[in-house]
N, C-alpha and C. Protein backbone atom coordinates (compact mmCIF):
# COMPACT_ATOMS: atom_id res chain seq x y z
N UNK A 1 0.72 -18.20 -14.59
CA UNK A 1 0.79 -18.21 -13.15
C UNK A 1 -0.27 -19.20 -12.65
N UNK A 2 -0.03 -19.83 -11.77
CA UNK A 2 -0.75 -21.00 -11.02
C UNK A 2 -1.95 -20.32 -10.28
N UNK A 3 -3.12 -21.25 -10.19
CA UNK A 3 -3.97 -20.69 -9.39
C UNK A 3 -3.74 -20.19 -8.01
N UNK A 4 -3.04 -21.40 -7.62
CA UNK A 4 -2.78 -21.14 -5.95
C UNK A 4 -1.42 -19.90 -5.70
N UNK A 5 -1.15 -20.18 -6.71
CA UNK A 5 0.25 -18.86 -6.38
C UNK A 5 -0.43 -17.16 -6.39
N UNK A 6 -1.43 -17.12 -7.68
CA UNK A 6 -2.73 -16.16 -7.54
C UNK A 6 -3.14 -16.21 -6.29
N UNK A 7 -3.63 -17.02 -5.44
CA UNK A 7 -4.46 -16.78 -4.75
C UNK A 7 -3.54 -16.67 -3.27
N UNK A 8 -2.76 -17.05 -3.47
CA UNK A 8 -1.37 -16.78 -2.57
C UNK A 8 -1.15 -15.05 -2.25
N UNK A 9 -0.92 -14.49 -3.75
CA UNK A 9 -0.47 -13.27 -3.85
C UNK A 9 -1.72 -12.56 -3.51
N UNK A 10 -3.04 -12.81 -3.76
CA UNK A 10 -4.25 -11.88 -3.60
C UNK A 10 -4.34 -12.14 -1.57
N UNK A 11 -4.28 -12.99 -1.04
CA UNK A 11 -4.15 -13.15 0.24
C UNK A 11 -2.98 -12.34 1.40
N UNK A 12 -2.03 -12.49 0.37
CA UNK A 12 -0.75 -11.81 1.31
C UNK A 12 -0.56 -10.63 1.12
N UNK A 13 -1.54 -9.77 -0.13
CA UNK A 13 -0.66 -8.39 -0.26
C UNK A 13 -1.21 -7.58 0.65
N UNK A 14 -0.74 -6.64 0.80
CA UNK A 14 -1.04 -5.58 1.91
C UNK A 14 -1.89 -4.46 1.17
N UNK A 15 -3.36 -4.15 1.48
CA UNK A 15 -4.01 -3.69 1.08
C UNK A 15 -3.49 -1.99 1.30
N UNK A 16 -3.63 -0.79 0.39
CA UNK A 16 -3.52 -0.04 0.99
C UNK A 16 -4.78 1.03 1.27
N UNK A 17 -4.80 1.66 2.36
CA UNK A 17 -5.79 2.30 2.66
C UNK A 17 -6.52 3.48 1.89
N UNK A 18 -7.66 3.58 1.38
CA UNK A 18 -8.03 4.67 0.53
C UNK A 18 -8.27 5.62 1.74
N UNK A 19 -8.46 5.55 2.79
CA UNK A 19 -8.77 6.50 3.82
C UNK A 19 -7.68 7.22 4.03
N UNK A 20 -6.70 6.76 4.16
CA UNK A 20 -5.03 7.40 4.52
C UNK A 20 -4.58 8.64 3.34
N UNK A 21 -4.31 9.48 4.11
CA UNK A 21 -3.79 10.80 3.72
C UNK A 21 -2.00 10.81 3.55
N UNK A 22 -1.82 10.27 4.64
CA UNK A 22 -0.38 10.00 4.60
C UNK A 22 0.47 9.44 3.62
N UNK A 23 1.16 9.82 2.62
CA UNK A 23 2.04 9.38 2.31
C UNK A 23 2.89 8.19 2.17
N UNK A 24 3.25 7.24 1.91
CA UNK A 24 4.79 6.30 2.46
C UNK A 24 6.01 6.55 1.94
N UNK A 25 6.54 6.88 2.35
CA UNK A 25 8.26 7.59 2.43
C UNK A 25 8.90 6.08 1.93
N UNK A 26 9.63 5.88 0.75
CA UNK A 26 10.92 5.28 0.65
C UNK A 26 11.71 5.96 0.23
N UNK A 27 13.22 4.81 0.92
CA UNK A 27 14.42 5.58 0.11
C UNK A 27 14.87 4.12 -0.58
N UNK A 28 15.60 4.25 -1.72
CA UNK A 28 15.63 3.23 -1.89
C UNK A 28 17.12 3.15 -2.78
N UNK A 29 17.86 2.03 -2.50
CA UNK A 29 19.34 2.35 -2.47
C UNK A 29 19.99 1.34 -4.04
N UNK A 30 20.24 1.71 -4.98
CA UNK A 30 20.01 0.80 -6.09
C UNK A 30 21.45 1.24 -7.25
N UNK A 31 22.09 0.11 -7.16
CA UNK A 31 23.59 -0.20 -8.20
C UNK A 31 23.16 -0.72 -9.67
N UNK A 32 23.94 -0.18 -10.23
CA UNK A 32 23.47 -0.89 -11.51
C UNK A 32 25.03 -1.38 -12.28
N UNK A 33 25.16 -2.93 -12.38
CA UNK A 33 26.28 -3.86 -13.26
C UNK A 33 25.71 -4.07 -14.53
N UNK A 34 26.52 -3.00 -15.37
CA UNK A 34 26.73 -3.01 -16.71
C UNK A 34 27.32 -4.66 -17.15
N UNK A 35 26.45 -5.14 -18.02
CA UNK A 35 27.46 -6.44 -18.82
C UNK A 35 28.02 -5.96 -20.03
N UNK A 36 28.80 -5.15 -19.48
CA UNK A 36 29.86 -4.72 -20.61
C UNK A 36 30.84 -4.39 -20.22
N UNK A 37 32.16 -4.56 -21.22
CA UNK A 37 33.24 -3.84 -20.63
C UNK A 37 33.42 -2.30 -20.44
N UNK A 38 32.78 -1.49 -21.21
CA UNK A 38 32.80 -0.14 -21.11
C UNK A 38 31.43 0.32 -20.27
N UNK A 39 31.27 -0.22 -18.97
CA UNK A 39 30.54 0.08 -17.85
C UNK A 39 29.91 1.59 -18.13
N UNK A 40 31.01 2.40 -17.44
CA UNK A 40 30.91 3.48 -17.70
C UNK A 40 29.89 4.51 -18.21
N UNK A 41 29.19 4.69 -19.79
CA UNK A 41 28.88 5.39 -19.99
C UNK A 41 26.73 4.76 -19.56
N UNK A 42 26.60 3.52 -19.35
CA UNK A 42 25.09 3.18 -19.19
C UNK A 42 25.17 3.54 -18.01
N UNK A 43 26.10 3.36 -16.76
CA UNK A 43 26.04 4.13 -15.40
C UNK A 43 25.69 5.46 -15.56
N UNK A 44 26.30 6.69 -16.47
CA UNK A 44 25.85 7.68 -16.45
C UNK A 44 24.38 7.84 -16.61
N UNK A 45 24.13 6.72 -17.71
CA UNK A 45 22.46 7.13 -18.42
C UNK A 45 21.89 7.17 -17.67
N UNK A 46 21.78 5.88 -16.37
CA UNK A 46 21.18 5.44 -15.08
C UNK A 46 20.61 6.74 -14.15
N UNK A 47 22.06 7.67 -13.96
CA UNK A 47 22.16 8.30 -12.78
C UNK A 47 21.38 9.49 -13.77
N UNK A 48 21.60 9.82 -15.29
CA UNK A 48 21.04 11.22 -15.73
C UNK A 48 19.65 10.61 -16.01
N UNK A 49 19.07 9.96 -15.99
CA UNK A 49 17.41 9.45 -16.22
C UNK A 49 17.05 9.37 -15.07
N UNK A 50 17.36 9.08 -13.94
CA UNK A 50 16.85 9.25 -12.80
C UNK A 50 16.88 10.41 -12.22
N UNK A 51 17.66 11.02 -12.53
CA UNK A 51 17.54 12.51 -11.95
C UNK A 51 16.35 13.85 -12.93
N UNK A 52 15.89 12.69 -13.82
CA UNK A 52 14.64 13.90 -14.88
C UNK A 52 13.58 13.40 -13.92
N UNK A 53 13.79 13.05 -12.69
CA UNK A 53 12.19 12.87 -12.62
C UNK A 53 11.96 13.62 -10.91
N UNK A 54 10.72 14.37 -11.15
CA UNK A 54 10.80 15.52 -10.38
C UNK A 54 10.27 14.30 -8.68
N UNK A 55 9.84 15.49 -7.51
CA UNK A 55 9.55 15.40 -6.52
C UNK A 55 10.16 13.56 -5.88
N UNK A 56 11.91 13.98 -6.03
CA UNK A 56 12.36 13.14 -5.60
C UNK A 56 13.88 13.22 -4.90
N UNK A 57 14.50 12.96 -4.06
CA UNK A 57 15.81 13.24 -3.52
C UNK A 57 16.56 12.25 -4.00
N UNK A 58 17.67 12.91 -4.87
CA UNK A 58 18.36 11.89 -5.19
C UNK A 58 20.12 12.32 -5.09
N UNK A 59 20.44 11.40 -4.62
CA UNK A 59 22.50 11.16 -4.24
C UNK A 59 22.98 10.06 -5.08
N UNK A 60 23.92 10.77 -5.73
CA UNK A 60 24.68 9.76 -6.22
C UNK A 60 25.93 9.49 -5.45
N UNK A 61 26.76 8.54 -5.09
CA UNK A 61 27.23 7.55 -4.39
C UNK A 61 28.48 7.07 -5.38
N UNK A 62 29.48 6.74 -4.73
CA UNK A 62 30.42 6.32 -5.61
C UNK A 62 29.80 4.38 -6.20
N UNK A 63 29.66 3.71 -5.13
CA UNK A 63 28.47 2.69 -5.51
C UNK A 63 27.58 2.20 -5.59
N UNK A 64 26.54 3.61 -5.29
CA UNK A 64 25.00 3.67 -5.57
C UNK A 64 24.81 4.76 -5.69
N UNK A 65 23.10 4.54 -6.22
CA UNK A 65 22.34 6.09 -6.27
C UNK A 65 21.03 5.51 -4.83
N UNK A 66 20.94 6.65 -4.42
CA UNK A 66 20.06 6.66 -3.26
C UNK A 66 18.89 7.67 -3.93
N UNK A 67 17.56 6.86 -3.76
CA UNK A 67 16.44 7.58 -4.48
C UNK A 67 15.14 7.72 -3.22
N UNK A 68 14.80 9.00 -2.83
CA UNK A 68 14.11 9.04 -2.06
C UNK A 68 12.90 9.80 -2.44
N UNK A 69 11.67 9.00 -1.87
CA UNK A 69 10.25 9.49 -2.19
C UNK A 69 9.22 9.06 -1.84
N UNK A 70 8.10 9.53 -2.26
CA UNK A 70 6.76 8.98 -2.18
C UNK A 70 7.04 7.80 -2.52
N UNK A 71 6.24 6.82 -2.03
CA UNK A 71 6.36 4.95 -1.81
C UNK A 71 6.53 4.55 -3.72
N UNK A 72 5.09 5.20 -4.18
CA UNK A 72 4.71 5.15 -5.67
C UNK A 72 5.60 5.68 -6.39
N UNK A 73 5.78 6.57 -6.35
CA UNK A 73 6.66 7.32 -7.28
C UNK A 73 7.99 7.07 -7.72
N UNK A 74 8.46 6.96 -6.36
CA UNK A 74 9.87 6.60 -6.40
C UNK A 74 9.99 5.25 -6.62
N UNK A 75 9.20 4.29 -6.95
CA UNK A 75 9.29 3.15 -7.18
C UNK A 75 9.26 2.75 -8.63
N UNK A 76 7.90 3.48 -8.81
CA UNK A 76 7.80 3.73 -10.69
C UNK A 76 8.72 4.32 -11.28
N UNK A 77 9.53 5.60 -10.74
CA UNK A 77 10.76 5.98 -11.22
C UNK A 77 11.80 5.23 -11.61
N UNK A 78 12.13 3.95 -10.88
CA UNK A 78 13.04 3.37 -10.55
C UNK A 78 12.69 2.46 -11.55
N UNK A 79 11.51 1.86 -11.66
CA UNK A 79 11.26 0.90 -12.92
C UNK A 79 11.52 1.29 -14.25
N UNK A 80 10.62 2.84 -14.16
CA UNK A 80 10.85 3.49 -15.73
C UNK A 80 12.41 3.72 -16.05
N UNK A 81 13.30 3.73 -14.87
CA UNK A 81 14.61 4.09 -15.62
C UNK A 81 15.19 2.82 -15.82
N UNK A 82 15.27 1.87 -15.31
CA UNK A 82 15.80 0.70 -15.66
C UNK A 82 14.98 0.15 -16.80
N UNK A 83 13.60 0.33 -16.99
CA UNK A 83 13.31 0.12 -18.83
C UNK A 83 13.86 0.49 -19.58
N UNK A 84 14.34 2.11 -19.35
CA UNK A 84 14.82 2.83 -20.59
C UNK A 84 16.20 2.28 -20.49
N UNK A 85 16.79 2.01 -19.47
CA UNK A 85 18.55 1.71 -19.53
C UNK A 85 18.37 0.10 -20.30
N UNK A 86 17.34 -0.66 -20.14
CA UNK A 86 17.57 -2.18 -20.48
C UNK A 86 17.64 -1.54 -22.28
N UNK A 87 16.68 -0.99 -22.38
CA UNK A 87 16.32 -0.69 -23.96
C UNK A 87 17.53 0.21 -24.37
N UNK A 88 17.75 0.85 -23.89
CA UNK A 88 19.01 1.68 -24.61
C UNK A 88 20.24 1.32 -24.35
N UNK A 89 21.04 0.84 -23.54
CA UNK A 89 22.20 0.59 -22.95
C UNK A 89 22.13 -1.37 -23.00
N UNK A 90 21.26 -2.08 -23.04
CA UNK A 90 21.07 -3.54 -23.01
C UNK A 90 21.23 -4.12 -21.85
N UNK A 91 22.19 -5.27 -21.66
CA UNK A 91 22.02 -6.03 -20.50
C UNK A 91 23.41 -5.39 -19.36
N UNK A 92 22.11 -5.54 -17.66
CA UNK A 92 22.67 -5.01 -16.76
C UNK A 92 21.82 -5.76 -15.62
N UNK A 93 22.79 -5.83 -14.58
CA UNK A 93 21.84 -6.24 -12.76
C UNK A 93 21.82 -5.24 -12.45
N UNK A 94 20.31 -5.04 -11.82
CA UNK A 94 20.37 -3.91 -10.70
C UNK A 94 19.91 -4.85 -9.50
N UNK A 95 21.13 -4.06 -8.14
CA UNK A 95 20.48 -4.45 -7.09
C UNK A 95 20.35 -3.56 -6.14
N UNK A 96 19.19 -3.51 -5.64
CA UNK A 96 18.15 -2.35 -4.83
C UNK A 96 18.45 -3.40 -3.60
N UNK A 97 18.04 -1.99 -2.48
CA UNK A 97 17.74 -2.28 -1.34
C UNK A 97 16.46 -1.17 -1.04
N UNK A 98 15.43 -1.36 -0.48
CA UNK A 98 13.98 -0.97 -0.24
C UNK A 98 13.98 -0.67 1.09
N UNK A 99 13.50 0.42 1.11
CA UNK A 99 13.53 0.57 3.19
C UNK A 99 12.35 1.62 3.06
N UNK A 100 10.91 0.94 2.99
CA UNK A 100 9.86 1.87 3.52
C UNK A 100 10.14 2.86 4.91
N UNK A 101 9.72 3.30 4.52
CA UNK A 101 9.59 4.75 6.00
C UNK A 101 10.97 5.19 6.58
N UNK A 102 12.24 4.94 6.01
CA UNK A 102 12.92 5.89 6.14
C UNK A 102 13.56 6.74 5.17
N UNK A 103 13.75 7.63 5.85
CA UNK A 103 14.36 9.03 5.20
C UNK A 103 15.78 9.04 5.10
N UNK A 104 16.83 8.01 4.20
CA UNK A 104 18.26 8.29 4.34
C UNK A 104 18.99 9.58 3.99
N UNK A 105 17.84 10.60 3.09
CA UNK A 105 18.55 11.69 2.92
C UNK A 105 18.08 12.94 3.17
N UNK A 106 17.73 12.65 4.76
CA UNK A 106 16.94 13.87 5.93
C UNK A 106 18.07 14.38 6.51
């Protein structure tokens, strides 16, 4: 990584507050395209690995899963299951949509 792109990213990120008590609520809306012809069974893995992971709201969708949570959590969730699906199931796109602070499944 380039210096200036470093120093790019250390400038623009959004610090978060150690003072803040509050929470950040995402929901976050995320498909996953199997590169395979038998789709099918790595979609399941997707939707049953995401659902082992506690203090989180989750809908499955005929063409998404909707994952709602703490900002952190539900984000790391979302990474750890698409590790385990890249590693077990192989190659796939996921495409997310991110919407801090709302609640789609209030």
């Amino acid at each position: 990584m380039s210096k200036d792109y470093e120093e790019f990213i250390e400038n623009n990120t959004v610090k978060a507050s150690s003072e803040s008590n509050e929470e950040i609520q995402v929901t976050i809306d995320i498909s996953m395209y199997p590169n395979k012809e038998n789709f099918i069974p790595p979609i399941k893995g997707f939707i049953k690995t995401i659902n082992t992971y506690n203090n989180l709201k989750i809908t499955t969708f005929p063409t998404s899963t909707v994952v709602q949570g703490e900002y952190h959590h539900a984000m790391n969730s979302v990474k750890e299951t698409i590790l385990i699906c890249q590693q077990e199931f192989d190659n796939a796109v996921y495409v997310m949509k991110v919407i801090p602070n709302y609640k789609a499944l209030d």
